[in-house]
Protein backbone atom coordinates (compact mmCIF):
# COMPACT_ATOMS: atom_id res chain seq x y z
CA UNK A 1 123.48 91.40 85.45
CA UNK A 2 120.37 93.31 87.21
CA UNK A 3 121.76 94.98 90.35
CA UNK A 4 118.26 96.20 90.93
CA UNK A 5 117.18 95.40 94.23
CA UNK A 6 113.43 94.66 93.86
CA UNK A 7 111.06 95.50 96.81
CA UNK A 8 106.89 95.45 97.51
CA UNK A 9 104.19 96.74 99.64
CA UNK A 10 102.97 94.23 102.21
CA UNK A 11 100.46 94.86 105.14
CA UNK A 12 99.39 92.36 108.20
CA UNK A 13 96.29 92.55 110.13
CA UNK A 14 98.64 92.88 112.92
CA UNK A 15 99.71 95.79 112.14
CA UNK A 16 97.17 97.61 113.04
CA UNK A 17 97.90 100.91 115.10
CA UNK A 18 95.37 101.41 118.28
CA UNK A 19 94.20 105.07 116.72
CA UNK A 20 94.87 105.53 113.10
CA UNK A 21 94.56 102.24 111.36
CA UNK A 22 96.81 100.25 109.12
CA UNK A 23 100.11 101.23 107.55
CA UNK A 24 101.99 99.36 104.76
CA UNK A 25 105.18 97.91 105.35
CA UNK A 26 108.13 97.30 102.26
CA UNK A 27 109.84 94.15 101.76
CA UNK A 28 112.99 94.53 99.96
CA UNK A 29 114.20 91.14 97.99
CA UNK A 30 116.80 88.94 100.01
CA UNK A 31 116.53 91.61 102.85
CA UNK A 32 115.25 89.91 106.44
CA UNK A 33 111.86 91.41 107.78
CA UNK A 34 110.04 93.89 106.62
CA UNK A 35 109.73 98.49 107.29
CA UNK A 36 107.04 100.39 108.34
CA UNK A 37 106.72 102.94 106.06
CA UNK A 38 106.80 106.54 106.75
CA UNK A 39 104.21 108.80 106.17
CA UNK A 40 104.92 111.82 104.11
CA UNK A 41 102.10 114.84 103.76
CA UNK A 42 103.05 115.32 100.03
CA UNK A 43 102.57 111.87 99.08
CA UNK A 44 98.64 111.53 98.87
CA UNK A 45 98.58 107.65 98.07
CA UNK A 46 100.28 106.22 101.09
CA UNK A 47 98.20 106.80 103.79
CA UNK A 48 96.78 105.17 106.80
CA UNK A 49 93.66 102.39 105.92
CA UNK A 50 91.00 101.96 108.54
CA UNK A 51 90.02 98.24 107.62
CA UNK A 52 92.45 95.60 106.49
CA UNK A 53 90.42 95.83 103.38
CA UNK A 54 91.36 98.99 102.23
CA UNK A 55 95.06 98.41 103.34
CA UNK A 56 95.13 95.57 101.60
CA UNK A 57 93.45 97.75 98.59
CA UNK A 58 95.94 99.75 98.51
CA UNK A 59 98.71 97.72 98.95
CA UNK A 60 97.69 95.91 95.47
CA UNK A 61 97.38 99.27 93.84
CA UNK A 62 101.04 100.12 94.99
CA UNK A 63 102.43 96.96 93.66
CA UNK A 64 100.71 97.18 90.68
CA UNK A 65 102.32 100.61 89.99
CA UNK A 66 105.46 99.05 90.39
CA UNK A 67 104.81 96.43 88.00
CA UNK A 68 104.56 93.28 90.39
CA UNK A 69 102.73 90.72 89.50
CA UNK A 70 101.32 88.47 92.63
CA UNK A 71 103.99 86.03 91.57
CA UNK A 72 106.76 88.39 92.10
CA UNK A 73 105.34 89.83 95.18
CA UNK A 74 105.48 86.15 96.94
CA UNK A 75 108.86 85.60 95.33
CA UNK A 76 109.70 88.55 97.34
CA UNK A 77 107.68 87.93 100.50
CA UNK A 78 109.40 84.45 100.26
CA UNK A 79 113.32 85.77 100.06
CA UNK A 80 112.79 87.89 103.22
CA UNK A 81 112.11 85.24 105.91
């Protein structure tokens, strides 16, 4: 039995903050909603995007570096609602 809890990187055009942009949120598998995520200054990946399109850029390249295919991501979009 896997007692892994899987989770991804998800972003919404309507999250969008008024001055710095977009943030990604994580969705954690069987978990309702979703959590902003927090910025740290040593971590120079996550960051704040200015367009949706570079959020959503990024987004894919953190989900790919967890090893989620776009199957597994909806899988886990899905379970959280």
């Amino acid at each position: 039995m896997n007692d892994k809890i899987r989770y991804c990187y998800w972003v919404s055009p309507s999250q969008e903050t008024t001055t710095l942009g977009f943030l990604p949120s994580i969705i954690k598998e069987n978990q309702k909603g979703h959590f902003v995520c927090q910025l740290n200054k040593d971590d120079p990946i996550l960051k704040y995007s200015k367009t949706i399109e570079e959020a959503e850029a990024l987004v894919l390249l953190l989900n790919n570096s967890l090893g989620l295919s776009e199957k597994d991501v909806l899988e886990i979009i899905g379970s959280s609602m």
